[in-house]
C-alpha atoms as a PDB file:
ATOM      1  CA  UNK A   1     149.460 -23.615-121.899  1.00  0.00           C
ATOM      2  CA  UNK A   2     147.555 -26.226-123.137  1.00  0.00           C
ATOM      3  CA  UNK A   3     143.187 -24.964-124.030  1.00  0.00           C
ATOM      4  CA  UNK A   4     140.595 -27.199-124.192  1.00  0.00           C
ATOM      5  CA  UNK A   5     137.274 -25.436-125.162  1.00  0.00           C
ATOM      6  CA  UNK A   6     133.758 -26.945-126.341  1.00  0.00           C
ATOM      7  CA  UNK A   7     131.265 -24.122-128.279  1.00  0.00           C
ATOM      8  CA  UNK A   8     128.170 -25.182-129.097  1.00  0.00           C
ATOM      9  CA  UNK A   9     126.578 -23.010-131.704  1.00  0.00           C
ATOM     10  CA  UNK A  10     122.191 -22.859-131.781  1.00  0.00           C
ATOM     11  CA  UNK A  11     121.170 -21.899-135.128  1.00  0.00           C
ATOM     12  CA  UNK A  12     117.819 -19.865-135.600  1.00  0.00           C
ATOM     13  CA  UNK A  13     117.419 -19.890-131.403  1.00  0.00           C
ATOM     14  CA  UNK A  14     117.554 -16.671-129.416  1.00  0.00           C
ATOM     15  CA  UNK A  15     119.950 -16.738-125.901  1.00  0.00           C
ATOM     16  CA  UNK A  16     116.396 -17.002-123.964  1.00  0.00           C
ATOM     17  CA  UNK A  17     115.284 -20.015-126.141  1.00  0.00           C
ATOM     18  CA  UNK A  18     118.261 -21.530-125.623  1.00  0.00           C
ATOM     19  CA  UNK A  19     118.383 -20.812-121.768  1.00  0.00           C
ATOM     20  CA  UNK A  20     115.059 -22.591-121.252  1.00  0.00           C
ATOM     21  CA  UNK A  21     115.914 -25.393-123.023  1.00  0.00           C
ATOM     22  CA  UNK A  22     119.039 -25.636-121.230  1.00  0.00           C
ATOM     23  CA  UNK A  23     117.327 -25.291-118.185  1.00  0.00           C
ATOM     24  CA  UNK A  24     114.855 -28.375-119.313  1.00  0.00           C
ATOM     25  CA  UNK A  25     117.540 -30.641-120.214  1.00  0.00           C
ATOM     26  CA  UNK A  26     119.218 -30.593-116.882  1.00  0.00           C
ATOM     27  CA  UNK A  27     115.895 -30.680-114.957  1.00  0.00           C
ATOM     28  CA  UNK A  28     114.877 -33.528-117.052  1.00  0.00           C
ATOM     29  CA  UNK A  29     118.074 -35.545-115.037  1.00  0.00           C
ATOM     30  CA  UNK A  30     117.028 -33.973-111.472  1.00  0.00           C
ATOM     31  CA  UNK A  31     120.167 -31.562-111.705  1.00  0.00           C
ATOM     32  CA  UNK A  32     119.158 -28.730-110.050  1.00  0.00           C
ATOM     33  CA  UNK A  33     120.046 -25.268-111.163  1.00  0.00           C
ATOM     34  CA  UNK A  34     123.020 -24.012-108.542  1.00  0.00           C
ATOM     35  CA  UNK A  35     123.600 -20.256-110.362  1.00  0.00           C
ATOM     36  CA  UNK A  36     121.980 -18.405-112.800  1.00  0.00           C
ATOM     37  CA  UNK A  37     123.869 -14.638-113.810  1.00  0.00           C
ATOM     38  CA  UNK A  38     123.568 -11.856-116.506  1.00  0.00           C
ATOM     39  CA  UNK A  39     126.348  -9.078-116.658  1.00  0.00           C
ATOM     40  CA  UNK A  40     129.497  -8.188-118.530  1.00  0.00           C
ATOM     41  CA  UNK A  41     131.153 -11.113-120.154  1.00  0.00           C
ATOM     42  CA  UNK A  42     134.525 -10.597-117.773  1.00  0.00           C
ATOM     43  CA  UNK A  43     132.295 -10.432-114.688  1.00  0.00           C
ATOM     44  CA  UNK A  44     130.086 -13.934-115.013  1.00  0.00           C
ATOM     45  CA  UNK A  45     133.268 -15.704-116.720  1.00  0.00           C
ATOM     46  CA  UNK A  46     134.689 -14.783-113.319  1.00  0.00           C
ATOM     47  CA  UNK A  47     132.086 -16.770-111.511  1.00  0.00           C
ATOM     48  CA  UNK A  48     131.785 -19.370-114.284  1.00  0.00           C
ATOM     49  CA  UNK A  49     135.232 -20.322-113.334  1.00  0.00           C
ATOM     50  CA  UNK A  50     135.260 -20.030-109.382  1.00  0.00           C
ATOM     51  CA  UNK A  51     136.694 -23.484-108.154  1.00  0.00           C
ATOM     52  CA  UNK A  52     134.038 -23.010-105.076  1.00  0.00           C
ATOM     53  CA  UNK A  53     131.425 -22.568-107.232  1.00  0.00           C
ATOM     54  CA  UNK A  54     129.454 -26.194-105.867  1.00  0.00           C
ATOM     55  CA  UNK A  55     128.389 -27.119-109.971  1.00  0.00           C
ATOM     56  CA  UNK A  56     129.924 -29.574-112.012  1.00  0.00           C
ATOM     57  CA  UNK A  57     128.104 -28.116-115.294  1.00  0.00           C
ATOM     58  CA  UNK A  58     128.669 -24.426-116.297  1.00  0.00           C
ATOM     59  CA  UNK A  59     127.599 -22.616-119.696  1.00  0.00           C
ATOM     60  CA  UNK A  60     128.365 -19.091-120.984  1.00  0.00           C
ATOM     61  CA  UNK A  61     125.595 -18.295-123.033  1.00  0.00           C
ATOM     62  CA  UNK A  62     126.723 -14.904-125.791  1.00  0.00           C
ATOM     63  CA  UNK A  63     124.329 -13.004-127.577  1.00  0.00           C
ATOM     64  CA  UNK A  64     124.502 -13.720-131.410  1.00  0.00           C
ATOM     65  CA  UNK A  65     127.327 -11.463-132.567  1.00  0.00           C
ATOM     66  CA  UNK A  66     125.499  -8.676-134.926  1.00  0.00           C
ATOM     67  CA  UNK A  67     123.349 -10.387-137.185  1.00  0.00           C
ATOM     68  CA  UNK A  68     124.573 -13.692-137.173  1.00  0.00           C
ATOM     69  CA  UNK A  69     121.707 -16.321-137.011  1.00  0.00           C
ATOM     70  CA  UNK A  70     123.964 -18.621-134.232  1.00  0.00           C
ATOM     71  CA  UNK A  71     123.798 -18.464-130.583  1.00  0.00           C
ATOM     72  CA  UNK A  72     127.402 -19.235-129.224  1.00  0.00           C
ATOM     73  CA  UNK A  73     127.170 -21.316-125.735  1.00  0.00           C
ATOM     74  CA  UNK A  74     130.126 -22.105-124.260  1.00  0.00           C
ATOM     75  CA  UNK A  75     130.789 -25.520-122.354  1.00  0.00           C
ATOM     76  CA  UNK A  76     133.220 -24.760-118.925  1.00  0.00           C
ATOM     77  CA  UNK A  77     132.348 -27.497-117.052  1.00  0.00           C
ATOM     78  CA  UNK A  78     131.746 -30.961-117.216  1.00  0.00           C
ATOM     79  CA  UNK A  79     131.379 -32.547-121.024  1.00  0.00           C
ATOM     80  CA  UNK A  80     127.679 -33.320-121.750  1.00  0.00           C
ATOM     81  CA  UNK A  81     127.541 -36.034-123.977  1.00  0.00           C
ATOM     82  CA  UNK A  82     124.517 -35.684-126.347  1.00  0.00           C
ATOM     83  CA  UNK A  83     123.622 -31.999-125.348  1.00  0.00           C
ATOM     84  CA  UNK A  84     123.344 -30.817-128.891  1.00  0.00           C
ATOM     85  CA  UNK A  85     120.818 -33.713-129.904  1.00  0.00           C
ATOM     86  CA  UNK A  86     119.020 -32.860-126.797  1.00  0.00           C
ATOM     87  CA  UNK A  87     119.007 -29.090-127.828  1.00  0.00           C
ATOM     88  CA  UNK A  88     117.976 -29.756-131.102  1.00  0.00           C
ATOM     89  CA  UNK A  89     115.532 -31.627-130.629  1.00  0.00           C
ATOM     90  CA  UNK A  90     113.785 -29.272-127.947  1.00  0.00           C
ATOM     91  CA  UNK A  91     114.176 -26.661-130.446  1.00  0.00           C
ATOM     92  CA  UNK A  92     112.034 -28.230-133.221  1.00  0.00           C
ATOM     93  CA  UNK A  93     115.362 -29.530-134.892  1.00  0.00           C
ATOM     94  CA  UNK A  94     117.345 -26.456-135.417  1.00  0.00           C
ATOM     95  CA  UNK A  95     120.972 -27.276-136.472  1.00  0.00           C
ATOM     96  CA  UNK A  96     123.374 -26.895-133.436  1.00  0.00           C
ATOM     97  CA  UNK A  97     127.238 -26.901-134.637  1.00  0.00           C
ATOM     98  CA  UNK A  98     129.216 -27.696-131.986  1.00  0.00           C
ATOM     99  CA  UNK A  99     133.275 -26.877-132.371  1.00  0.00           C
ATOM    100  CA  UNK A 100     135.680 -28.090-129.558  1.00  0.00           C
ATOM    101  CA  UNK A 101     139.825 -28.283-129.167  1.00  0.00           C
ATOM    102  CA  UNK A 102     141.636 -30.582-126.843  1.00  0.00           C
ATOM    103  CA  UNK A 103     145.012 -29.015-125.909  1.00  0.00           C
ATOM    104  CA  UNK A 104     147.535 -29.071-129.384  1.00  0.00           C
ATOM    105  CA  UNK A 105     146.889 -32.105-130.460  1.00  0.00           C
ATOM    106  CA  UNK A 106     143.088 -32.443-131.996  1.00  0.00           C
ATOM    107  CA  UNK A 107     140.151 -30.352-133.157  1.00  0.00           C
ATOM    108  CA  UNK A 108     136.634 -30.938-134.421  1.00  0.00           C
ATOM    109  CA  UNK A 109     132.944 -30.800-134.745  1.00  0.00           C
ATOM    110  CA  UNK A 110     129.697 -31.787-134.586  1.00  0.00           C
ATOM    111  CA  UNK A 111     126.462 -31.036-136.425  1.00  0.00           C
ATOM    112  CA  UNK A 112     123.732 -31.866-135.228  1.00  0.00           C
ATOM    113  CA  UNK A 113     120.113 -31.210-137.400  1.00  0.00           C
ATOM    114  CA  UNK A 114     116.515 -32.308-136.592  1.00  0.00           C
ATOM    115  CA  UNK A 115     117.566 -34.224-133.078  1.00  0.00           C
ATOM    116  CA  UNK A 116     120.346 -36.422-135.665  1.00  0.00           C
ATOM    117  CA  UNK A 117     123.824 -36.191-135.322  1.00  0.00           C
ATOM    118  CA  UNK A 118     124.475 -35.340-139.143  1.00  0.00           C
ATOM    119  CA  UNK A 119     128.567 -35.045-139.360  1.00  0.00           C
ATOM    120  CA  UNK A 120     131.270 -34.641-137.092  1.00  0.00           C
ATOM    121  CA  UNK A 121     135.418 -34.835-137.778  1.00  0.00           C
ATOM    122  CA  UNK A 122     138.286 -34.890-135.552  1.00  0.00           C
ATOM    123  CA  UNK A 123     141.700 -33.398-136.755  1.00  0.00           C
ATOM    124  CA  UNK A 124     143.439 -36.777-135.536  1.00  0.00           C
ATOM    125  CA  UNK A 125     140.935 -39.372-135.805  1.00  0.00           C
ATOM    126  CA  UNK A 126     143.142 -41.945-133.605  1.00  0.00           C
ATOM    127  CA  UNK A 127     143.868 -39.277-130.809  1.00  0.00           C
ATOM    128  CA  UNK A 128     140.939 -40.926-128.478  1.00  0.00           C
ATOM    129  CA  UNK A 129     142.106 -44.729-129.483  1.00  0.00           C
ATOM    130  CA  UNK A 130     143.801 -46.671-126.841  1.00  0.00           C
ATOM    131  CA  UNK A 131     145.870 -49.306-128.786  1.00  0.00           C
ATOM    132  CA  UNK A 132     148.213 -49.830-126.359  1.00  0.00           C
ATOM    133  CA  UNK A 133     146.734 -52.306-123.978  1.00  0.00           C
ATOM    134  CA  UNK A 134     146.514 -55.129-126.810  1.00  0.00           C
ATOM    135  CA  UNK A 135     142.850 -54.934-126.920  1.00  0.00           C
ATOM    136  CA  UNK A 136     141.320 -58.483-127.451  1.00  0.00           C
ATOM    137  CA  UNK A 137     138.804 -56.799-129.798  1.00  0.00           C
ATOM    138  CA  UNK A 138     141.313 -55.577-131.959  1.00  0.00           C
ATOM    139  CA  UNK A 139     142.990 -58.552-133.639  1.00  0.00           C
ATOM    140  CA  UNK A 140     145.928 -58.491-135.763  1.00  0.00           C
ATOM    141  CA  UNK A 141     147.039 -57.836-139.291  1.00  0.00           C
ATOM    142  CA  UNK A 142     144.246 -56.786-142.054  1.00  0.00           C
ATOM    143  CA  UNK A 143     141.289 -57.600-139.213  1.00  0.00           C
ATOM    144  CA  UNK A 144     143.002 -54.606-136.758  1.00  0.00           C
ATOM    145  CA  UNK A 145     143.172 -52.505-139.831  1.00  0.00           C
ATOM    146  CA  UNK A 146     139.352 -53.118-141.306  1.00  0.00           C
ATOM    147  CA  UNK A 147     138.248 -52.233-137.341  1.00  0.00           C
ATOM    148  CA  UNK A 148     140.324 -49.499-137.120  1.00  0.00           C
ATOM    149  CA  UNK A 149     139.807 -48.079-140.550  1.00  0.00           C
ATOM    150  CA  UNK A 150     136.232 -48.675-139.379  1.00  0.00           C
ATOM    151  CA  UNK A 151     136.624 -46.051-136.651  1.00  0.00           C
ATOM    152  CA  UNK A 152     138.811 -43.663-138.477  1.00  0.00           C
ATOM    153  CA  UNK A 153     136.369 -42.913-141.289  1.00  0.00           C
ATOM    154  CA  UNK A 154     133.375 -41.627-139.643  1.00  0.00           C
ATOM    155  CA  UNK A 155     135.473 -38.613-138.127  1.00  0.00           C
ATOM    156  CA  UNK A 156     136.708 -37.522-141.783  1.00  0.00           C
ATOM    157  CA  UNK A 157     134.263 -34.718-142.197  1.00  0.00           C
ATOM    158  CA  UNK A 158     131.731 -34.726-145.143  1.00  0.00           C
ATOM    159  CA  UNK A 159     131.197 -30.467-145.179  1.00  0.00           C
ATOM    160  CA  UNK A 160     128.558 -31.418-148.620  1.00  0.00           C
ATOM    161  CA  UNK A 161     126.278 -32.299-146.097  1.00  0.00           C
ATOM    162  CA  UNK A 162     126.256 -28.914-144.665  1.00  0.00           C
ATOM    163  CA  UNK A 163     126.656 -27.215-147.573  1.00  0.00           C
ATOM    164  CA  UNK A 164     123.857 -24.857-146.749  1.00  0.00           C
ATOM    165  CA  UNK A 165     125.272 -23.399-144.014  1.00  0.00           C
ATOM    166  CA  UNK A 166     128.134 -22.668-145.726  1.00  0.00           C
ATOM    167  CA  UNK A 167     128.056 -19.325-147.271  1.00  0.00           C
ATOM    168  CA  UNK A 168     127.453 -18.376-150.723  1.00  0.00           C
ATOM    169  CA  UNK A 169     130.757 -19.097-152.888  1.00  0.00           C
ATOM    170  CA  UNK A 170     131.875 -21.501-150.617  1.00  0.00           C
ATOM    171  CA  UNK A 171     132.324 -24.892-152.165  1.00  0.00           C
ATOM    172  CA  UNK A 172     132.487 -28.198-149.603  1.00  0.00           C
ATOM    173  CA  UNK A 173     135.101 -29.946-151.820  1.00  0.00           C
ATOM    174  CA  UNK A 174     137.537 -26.767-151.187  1.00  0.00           C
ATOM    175  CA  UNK A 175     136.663 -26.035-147.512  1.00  0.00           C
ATOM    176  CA  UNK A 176     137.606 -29.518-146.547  1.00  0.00           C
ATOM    177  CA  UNK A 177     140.846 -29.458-148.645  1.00  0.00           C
ATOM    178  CA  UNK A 178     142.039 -26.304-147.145  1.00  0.00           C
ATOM    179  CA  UNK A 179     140.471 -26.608-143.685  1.00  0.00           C
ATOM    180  CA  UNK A 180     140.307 -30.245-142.835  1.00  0.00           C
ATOM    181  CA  UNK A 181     142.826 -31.841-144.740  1.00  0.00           C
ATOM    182  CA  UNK A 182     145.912 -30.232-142.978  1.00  0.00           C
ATOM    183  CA  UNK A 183     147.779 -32.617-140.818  1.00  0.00           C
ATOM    184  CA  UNK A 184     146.563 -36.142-140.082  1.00  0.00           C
ATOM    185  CA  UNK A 185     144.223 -36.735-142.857  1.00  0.00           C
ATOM    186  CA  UNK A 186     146.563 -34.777-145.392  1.00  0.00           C
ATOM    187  CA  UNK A 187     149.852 -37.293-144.217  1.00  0.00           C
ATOM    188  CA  UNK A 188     148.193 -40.435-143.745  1.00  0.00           C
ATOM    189  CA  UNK A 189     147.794 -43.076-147.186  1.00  0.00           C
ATOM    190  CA  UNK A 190     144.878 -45.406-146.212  1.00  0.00           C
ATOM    191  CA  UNK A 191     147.501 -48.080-145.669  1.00  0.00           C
ATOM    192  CA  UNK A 192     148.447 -46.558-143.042  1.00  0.00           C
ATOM    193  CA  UNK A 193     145.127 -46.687-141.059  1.00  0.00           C
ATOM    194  CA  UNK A 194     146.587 -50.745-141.043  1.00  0.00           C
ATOM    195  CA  UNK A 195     148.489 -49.813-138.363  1.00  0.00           C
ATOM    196  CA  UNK A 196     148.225 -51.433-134.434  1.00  0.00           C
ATOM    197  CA  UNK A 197     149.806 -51.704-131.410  1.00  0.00           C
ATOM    198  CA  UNK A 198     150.560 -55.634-131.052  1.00  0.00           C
ATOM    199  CA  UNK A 199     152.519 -57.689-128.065  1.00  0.00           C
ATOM    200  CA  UNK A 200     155.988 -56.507-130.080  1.00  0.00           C
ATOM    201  CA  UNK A 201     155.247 -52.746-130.333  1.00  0.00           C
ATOM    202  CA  UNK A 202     153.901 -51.147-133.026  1.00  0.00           C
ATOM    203  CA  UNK A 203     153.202 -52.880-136.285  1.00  0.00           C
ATOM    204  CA  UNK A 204     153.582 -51.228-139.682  1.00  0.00           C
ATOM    205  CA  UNK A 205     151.404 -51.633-143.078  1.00  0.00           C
ATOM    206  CA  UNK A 206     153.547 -52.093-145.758  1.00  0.00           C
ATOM    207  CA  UNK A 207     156.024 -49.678-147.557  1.00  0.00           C
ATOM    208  CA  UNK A 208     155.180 -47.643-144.319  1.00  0.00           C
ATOM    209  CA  UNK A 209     157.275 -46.392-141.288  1.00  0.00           C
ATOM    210  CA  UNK A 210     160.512 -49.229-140.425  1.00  0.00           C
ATOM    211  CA  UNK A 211     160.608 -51.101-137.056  1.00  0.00           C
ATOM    212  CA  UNK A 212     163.303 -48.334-135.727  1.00  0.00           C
ATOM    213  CA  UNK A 213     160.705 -45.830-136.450  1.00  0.00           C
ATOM    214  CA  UNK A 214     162.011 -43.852-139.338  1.00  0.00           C
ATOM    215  CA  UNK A 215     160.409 -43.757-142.700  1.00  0.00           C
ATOM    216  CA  UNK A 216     160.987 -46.424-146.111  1.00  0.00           C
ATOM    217  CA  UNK A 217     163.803 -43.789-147.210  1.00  0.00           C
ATOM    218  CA  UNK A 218     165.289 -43.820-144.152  1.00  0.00           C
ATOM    219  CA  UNK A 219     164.346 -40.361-142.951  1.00  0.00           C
ATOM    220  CA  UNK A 220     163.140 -39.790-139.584  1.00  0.00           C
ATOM    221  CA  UNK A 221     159.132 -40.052-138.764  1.00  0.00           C
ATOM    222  CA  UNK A 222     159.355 -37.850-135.998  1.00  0.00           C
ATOM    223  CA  UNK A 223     160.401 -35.154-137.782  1.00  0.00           C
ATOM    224  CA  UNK A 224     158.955 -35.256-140.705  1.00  0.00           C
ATOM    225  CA  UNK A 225     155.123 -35.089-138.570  1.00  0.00           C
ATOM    226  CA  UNK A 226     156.521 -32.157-136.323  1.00  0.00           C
ATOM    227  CA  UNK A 227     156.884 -30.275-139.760  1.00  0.00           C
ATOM    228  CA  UNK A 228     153.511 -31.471-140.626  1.00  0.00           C
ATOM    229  CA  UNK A 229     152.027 -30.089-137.048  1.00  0.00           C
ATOM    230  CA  UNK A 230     148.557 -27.720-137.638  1.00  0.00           C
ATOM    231  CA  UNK A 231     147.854 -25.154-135.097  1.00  0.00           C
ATOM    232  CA  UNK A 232     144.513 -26.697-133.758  1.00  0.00           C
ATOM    233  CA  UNK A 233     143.544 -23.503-132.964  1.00  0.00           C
ATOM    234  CA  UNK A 234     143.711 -21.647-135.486  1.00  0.00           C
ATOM    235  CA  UNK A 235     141.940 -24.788-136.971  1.00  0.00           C
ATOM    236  CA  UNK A 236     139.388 -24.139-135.091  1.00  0.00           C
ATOM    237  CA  UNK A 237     139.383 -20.684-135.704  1.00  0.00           C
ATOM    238  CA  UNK A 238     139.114 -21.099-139.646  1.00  0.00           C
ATOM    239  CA  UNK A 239     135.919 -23.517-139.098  1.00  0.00           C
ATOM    240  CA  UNK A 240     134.335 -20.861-137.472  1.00  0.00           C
ATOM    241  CA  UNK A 241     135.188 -18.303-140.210  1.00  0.00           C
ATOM    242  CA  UNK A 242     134.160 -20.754-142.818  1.00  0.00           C
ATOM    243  CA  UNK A 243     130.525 -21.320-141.452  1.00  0.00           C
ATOM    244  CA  UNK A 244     130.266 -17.586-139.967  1.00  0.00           C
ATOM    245  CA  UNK A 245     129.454 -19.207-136.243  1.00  0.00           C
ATOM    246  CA  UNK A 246     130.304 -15.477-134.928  1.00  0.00           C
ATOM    247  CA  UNK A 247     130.572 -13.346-138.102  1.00  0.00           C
ATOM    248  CA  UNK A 248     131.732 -13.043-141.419  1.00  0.00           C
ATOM    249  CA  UNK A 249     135.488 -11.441-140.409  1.00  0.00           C
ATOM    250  CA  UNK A 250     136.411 -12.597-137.095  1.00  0.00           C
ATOM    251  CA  UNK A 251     135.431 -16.069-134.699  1.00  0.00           C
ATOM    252  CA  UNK A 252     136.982 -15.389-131.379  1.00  0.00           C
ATOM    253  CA  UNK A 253     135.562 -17.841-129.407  1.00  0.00           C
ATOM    254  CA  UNK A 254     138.926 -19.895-130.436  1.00  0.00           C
ATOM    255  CA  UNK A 255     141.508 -19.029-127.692  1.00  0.00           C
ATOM    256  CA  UNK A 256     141.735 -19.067-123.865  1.00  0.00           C
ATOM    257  CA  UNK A 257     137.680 -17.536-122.925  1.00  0.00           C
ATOM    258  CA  UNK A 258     139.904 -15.004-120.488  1.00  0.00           C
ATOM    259  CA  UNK A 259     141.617 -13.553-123.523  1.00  0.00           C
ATOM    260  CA  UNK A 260     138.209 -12.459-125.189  1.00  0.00           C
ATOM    261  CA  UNK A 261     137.403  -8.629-124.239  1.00  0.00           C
ATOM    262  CA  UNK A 262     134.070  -7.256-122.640  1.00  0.00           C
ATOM    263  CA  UNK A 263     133.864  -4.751-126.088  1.00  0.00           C
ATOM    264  CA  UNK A 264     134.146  -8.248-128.148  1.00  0.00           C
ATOM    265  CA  UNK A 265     131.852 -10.800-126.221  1.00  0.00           C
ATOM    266  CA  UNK A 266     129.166  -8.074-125.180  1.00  0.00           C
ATOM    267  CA  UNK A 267     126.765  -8.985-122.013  1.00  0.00           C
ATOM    268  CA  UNK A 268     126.195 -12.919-121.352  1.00  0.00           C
ATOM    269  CA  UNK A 269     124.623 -15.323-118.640  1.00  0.00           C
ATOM    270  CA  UNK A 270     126.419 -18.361-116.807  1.00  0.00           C
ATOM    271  CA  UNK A 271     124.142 -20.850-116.254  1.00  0.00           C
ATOM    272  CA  UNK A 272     125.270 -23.308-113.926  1.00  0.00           C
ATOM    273  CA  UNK A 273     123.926 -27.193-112.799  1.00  0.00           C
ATOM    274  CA  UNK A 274     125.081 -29.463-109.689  1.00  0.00           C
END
């Protein structure tokens, strides 16, 4: 099965703090509050996740996991674009790290300091690109490939601008090489990035893939990405490690929310908005 899950992370905010501001946000759009409920973290998952539950935004808000200065809230319902600026900013510009997963195929971030989106990456930065439709705006040739090079590079990740949050020992050069790199970014040359879908099917950059899809030497594309396939997961899972978002040992808050136990997750509040 297929898990899409969005965690933002409030740095330097206790679960209260964060609940009011929440609270503030959605009042702010005349969204009013449809459930608000504290208990086990099985028990208000539960009614986080009832399909007759009349709210089209709902929030599990954790307690920071022993002394860990981040407050884990996790997104179940609708996507709120711009929720971490929003936070931070309420918050007097505490950093808010947000870490999301979209089935198997892509995983990412956001950071988020002082109201500013700072960095963000995506695993596959061409996942969320249509190119199929011939797109006016896209052009052909080196044009398509300065646009979409354009688009790709923002999502690369640049972890020396976080480097604070990173702990001690940990440099940014290495946690992007061994976190960040796999897959997409590790297999793609920038000629590559040239690529576009055109009227004839996809176009190649040169000394890249051959019109019957298989690579220069002749070997098959296909296969050679499925060997080059990163479990986005566990991705995900590893960026938590890396900046401690839970603790120093363990981030569970990458797999299917049902799978994480009471004795892990501890008490926590859904917070819920029509």
């Amino acid at each position: 099965m297929s898990t899409s899950l969005t965690v933002l992370h409030v740095r330097g905010a206790a679960p209260e703090e964060v609940e009011r501001t929440l609270a503030e946000v959605f009042a702010g759009e005349e969204r009013a509050q449809a459930l608000r409920l504290e208990g086990t973290y099985s028990a208000v998952l539960r009614r986080a996740t009832d399909p007759d539950l009349a709210a089209g935004y709902r929030y599990l808000l954790l307690r920071p996991h022993g002394g860990s200065a981040w407050t884990p809230l996790l997104e179940l319902g609708n996507r709120t674009v711009g929720l971490d600026v929003e936070l931070s900013k309420a918050l007097g510009g505490v950093a808010v790290f947000t870490t999301f997963v979209y089935g198997e195929a892509v995983a990412g971030y956001r950071l988020v300091r002082e109201g500013t989106e700072v960095d963000r990456y995506l695993s596959d930065p061409t996942y969320f690109l249509d190119l199929h439709d011939g797109d006016e705006g896209m052009g052909s040739g080196v044009e398509a490939g300065t646009l979409l090079a354009a688009v790709v590079e923002p999502e690369r990740g640049h972890p020396e601008r976080f480097s604070d949050l990173l702990p001690a020992g940990t440099a940014p050069a290495e946690f992007w090489r061994v976190v960040l790199a796999p897959g997409w970014w590790e297999e793609t040359t920038p000629s590559d990035t040239l690529s576009f879908r055109g009227e004839e099917g996809m176009e190649t950059a040169a000394e890249g893939s051959n019109a019957d899809g298989s690579n220069a030497d002749g070997s098959n594309a296909e296969g050679s990405n499925a060997e080059a396939l990163v479990d986005e997961l566990d991705r995900m899972r590893c960026i938590g490690l890396a900046l401690e978002l839970w603790g120093p040992d363990d981030y569970p808050l990458a797999q299917e929310p049902q799978e994480i136990a009471d004795t892990v997750a501890g008490p926590a509040v859904v917070l819920a908005f029509e």
